[in-house]
PDB file of N, CA and C in Angstrom:
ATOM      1  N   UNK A   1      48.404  10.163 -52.961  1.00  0.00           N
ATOM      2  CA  UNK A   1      49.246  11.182 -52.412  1.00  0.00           C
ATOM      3  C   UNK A   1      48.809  12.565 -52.881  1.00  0.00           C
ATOM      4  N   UNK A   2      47.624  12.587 -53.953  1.00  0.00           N
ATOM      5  CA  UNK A   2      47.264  13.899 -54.344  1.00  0.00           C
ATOM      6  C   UNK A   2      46.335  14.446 -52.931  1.00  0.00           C
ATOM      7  N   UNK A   3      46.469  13.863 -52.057  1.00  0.00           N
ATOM      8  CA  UNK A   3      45.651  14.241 -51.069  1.00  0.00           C
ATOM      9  C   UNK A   3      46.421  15.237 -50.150  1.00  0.00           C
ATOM     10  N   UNK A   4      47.421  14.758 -50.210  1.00  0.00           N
ATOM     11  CA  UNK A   4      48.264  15.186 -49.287  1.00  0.00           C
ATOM     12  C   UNK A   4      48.961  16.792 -49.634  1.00  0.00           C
ATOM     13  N   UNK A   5      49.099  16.335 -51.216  1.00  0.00           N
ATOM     14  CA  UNK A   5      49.151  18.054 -51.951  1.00  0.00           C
ATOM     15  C   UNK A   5      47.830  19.177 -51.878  1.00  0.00           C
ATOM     16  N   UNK A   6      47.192  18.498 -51.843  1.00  0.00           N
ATOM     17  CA  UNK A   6      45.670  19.236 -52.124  1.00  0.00           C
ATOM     18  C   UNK A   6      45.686  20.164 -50.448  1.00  0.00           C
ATOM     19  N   UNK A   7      45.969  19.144 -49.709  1.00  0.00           N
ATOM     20  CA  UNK A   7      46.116  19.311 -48.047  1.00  0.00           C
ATOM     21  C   UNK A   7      46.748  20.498 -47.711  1.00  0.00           C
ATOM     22  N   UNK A   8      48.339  20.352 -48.609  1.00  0.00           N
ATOM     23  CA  UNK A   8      49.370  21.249 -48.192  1.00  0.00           C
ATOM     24  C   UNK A   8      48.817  22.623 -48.836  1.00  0.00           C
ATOM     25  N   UNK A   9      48.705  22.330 -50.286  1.00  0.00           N
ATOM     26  CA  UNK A   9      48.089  23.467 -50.576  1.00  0.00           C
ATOM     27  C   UNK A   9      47.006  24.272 -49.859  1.00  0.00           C
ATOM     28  N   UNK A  10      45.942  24.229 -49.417  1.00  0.00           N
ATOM     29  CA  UNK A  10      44.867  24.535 -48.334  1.00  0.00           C
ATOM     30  C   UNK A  10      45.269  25.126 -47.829  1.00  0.00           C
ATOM     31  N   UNK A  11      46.230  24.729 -46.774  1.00  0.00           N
ATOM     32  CA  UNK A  11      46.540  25.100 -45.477  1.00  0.00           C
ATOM     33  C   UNK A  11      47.486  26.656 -45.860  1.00  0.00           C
ATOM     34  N   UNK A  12      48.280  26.120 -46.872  1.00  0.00           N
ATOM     35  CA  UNK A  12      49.264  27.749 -47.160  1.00  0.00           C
ATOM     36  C   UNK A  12      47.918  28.725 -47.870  1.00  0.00           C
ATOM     37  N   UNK A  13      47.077  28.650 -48.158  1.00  0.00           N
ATOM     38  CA  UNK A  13      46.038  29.146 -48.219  1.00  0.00           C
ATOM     39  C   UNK A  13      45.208  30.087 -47.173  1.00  0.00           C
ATOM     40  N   UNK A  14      44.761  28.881 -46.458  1.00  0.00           N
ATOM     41  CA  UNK A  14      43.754  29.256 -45.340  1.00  0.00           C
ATOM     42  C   UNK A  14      45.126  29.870 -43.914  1.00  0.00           C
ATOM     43  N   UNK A  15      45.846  29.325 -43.827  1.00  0.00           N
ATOM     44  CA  UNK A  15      46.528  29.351 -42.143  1.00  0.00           C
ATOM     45  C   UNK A  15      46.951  31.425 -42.394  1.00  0.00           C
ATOM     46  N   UNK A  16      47.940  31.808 -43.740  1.00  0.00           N
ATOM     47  CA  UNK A  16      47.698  32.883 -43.553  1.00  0.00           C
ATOM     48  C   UNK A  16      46.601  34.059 -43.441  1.00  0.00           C
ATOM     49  N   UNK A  17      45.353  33.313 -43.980  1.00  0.00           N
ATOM     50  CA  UNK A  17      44.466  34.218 -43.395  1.00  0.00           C
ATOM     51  C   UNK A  17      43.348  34.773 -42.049  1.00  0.00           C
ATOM     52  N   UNK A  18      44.474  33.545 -41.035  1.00  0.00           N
ATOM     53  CA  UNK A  18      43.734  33.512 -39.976  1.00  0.00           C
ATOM     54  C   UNK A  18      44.660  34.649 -38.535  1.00  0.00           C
ATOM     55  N   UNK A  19      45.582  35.586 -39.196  1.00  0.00           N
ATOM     56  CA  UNK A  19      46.449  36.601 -39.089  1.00  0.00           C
ATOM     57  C   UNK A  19      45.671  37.120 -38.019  1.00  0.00           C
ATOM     58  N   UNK A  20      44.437  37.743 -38.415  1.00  0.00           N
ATOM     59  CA  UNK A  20      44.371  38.713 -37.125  1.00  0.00           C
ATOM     60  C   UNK A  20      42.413  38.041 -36.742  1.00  0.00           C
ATOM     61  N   UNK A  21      42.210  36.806 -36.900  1.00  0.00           N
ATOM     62  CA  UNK A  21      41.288  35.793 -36.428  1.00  0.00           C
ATOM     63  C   UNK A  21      40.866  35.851 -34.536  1.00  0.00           C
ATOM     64  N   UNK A  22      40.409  35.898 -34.054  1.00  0.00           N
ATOM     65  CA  UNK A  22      40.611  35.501 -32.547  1.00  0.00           C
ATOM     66  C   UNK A  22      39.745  34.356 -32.560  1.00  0.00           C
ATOM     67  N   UNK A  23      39.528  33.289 -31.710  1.00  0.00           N
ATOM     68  CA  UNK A  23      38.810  32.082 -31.758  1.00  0.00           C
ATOM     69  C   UNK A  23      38.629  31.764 -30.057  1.00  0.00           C
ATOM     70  N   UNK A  24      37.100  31.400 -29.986  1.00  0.00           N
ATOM     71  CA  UNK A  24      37.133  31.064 -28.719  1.00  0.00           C
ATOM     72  C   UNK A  24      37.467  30.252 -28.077  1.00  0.00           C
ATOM     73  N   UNK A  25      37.408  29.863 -26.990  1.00  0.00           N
ATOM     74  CA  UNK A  25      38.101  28.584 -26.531  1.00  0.00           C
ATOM     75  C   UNK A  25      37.526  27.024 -27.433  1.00  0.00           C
ATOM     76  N   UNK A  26      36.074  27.482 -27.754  1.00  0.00           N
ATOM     77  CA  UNK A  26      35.381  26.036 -27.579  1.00  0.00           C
ATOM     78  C   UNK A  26      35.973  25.685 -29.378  1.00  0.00           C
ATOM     79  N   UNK A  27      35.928  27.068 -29.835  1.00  0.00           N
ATOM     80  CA  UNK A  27      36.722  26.676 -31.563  1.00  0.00           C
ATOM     81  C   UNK A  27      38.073  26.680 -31.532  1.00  0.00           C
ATOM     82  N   UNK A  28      38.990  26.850 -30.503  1.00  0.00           N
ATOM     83  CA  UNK A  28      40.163  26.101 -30.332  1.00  0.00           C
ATOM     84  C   UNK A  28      40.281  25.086 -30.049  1.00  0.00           C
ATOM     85  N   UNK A  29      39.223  24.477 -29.034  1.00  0.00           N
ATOM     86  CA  UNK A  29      39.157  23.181 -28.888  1.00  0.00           C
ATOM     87  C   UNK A  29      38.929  22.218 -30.374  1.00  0.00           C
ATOM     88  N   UNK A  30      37.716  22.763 -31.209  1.00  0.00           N
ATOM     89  CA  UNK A  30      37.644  22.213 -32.251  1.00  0.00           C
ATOM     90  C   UNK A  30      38.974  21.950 -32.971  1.00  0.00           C
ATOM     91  N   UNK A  31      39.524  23.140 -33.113  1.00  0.00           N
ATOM     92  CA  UNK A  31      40.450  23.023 -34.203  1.00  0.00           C
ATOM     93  C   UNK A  31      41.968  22.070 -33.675  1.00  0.00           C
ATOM     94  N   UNK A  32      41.958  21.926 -32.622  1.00  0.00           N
ATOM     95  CA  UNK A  32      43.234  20.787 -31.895  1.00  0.00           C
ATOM     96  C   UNK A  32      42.500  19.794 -32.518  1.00  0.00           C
ATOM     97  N   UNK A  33      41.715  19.387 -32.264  1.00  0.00           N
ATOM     98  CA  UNK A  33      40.570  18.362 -32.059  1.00  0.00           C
ATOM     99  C   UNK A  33      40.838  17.836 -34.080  1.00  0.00           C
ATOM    100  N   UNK A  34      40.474  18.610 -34.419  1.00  0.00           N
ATOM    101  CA  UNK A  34      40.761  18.503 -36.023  1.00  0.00           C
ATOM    102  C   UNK A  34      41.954  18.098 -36.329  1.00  0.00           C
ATOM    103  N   UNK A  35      43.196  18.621 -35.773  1.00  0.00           N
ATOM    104  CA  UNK A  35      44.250  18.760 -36.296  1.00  0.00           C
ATOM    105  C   UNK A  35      44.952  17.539 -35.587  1.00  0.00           C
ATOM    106  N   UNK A  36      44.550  17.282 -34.520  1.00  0.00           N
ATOM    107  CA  UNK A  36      44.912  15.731 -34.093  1.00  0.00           C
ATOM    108  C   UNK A  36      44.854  14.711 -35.183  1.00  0.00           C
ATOM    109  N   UNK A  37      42.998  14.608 -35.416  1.00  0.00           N
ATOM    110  CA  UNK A  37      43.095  13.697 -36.452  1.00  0.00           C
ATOM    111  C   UNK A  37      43.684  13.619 -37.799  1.00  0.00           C
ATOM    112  N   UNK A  38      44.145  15.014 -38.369  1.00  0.00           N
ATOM    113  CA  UNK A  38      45.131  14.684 -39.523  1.00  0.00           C
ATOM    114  C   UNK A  38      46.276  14.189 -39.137  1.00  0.00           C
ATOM    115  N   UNK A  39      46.874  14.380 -38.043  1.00  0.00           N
ATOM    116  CA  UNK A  39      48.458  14.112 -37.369  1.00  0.00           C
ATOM    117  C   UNK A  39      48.182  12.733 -37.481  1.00  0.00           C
ATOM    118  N   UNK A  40      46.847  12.306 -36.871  1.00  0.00           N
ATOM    119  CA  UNK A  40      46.548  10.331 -36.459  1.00  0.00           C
ATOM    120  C   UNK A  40      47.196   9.929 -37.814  1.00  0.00           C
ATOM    121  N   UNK A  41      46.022  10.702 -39.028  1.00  0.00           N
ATOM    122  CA  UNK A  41      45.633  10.228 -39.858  1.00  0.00           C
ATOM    123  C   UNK A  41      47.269  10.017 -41.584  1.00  0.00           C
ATOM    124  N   UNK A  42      48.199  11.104 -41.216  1.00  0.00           N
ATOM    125  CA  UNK A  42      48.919  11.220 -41.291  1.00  0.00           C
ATOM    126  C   UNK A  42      50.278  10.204 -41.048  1.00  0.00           C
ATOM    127  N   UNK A  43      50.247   9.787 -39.810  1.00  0.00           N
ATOM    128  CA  UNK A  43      51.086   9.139 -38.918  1.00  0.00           C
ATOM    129  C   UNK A  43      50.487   7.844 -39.459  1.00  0.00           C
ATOM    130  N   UNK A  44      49.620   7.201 -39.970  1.00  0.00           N
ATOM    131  CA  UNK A  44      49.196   6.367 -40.245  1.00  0.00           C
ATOM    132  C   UNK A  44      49.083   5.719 -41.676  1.00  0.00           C
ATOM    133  N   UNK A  45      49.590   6.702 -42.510  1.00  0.00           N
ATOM    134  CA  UNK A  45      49.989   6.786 -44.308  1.00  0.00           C
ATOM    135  C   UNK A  45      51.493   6.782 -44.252  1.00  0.00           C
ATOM    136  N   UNK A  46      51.628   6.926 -43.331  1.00  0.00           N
ATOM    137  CA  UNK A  46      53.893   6.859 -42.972  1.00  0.00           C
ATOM    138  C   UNK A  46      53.838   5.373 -42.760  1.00  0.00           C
ATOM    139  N   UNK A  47      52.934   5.181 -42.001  1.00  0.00           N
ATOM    140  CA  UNK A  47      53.054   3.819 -41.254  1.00  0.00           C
ATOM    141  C   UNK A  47      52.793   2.549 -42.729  1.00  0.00           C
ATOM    142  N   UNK A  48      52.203   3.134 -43.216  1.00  0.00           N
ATOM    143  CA  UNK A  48      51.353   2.271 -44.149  1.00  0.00           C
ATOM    144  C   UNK A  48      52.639   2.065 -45.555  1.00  0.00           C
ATOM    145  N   UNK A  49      53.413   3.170 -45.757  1.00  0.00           N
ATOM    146  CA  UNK A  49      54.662   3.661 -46.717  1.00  0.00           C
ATOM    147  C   UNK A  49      55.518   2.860 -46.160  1.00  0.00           C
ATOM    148  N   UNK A  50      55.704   2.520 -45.053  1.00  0.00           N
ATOM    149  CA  UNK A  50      57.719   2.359 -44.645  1.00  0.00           C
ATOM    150  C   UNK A  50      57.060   1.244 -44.230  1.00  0.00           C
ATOM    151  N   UNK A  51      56.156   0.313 -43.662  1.00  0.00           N
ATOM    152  CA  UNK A  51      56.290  -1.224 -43.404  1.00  0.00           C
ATOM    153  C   UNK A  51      54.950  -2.044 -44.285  1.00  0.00           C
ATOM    154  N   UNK A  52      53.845  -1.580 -45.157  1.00  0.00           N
ATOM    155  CA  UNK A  52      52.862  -1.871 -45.494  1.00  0.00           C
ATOM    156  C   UNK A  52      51.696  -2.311 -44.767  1.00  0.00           C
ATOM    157  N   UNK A  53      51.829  -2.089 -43.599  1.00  0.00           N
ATOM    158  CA  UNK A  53      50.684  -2.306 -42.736  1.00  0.00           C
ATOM    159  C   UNK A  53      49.483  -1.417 -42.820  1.00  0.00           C
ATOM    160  N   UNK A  54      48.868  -1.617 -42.682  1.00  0.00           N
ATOM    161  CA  UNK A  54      47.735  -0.805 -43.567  1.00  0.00           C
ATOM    162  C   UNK A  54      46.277  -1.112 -42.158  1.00  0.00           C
ATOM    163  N   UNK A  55      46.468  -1.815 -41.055  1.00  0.00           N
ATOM    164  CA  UNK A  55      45.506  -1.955 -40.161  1.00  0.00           C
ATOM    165  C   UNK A  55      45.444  -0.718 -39.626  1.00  0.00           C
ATOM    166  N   UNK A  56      44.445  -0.691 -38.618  1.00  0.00           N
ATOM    167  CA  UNK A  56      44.010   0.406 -37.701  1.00  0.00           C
ATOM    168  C   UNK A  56      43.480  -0.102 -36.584  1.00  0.00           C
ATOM    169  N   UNK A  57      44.058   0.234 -35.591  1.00  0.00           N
ATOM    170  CA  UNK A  57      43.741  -0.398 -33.897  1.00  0.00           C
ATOM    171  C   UNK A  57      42.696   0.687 -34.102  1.00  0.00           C
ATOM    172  N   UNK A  58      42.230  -0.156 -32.979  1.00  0.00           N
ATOM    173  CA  UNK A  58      40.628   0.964 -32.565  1.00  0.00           C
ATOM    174  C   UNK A  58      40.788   1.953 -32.103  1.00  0.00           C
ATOM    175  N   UNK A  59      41.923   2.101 -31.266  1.00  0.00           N
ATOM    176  CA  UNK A  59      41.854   3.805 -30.856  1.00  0.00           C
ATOM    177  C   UNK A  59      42.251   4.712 -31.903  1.00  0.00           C
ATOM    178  N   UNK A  60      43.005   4.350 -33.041  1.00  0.00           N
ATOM    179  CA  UNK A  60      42.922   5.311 -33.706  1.00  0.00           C
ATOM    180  C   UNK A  60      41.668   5.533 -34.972  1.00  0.00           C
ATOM    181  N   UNK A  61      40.912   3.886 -35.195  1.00  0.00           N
ATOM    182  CA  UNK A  61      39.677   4.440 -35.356  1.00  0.00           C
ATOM    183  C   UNK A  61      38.609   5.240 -34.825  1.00  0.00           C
ATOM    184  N   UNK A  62      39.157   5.352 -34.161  1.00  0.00           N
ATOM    185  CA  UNK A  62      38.270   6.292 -32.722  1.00  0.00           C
ATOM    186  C   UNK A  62      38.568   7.942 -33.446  1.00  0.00           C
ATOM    187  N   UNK A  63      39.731   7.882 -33.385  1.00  0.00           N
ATOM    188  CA  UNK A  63      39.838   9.092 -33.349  1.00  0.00           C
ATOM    189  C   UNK A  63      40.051   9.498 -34.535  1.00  0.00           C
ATOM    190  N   UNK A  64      40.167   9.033 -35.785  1.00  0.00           N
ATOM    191  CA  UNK A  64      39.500   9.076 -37.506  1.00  0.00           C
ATOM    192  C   UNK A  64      38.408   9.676 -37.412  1.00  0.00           C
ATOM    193  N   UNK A  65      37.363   8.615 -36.012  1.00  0.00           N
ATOM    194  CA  UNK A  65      36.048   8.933 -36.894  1.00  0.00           C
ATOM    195  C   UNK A  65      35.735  10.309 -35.693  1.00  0.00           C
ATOM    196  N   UNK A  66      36.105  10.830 -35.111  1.00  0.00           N
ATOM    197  CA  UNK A  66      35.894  12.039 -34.319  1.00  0.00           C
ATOM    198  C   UNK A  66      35.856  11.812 -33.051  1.00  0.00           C
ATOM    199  N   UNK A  67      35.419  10.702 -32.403  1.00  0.00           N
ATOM    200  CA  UNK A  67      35.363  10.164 -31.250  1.00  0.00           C
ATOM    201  C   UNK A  67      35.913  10.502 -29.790  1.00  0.00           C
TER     202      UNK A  67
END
């Protein structure tokens, strides 16, 4: 779970300094694209906490590994 602090921390880090940033489409695309897979990856450490299931269907290995 120190991952998840390390994570939070970062982000209150980095997100305010992207204030007056502009990004093009194709690095917005990236960055959904990124931020999906923490949501997967995320949604999947909840999953793993509240019933112990700990598998991974392929589509969301898919989209772990960037896919």
């Amino acid at each position: 779970m120190g991952a998840c602090h390390r994570f939070v921390a970062a982000t209150g880090r980095i997100v305010p300094s992207l204030r007056e940033r502009r990004f093009s489409e194709d690095e917005r695309e990236v960055v959904h694209r990124n931020i999906d897979r923490v949501k997967a990856a995320c949604e999947w450490a909840v999953t793993a906490v509240d019933t112990g299931e700990v598998d991974v269907d392929e589509e969301l290995a898919r989209l772990l590994r960037g896919e």
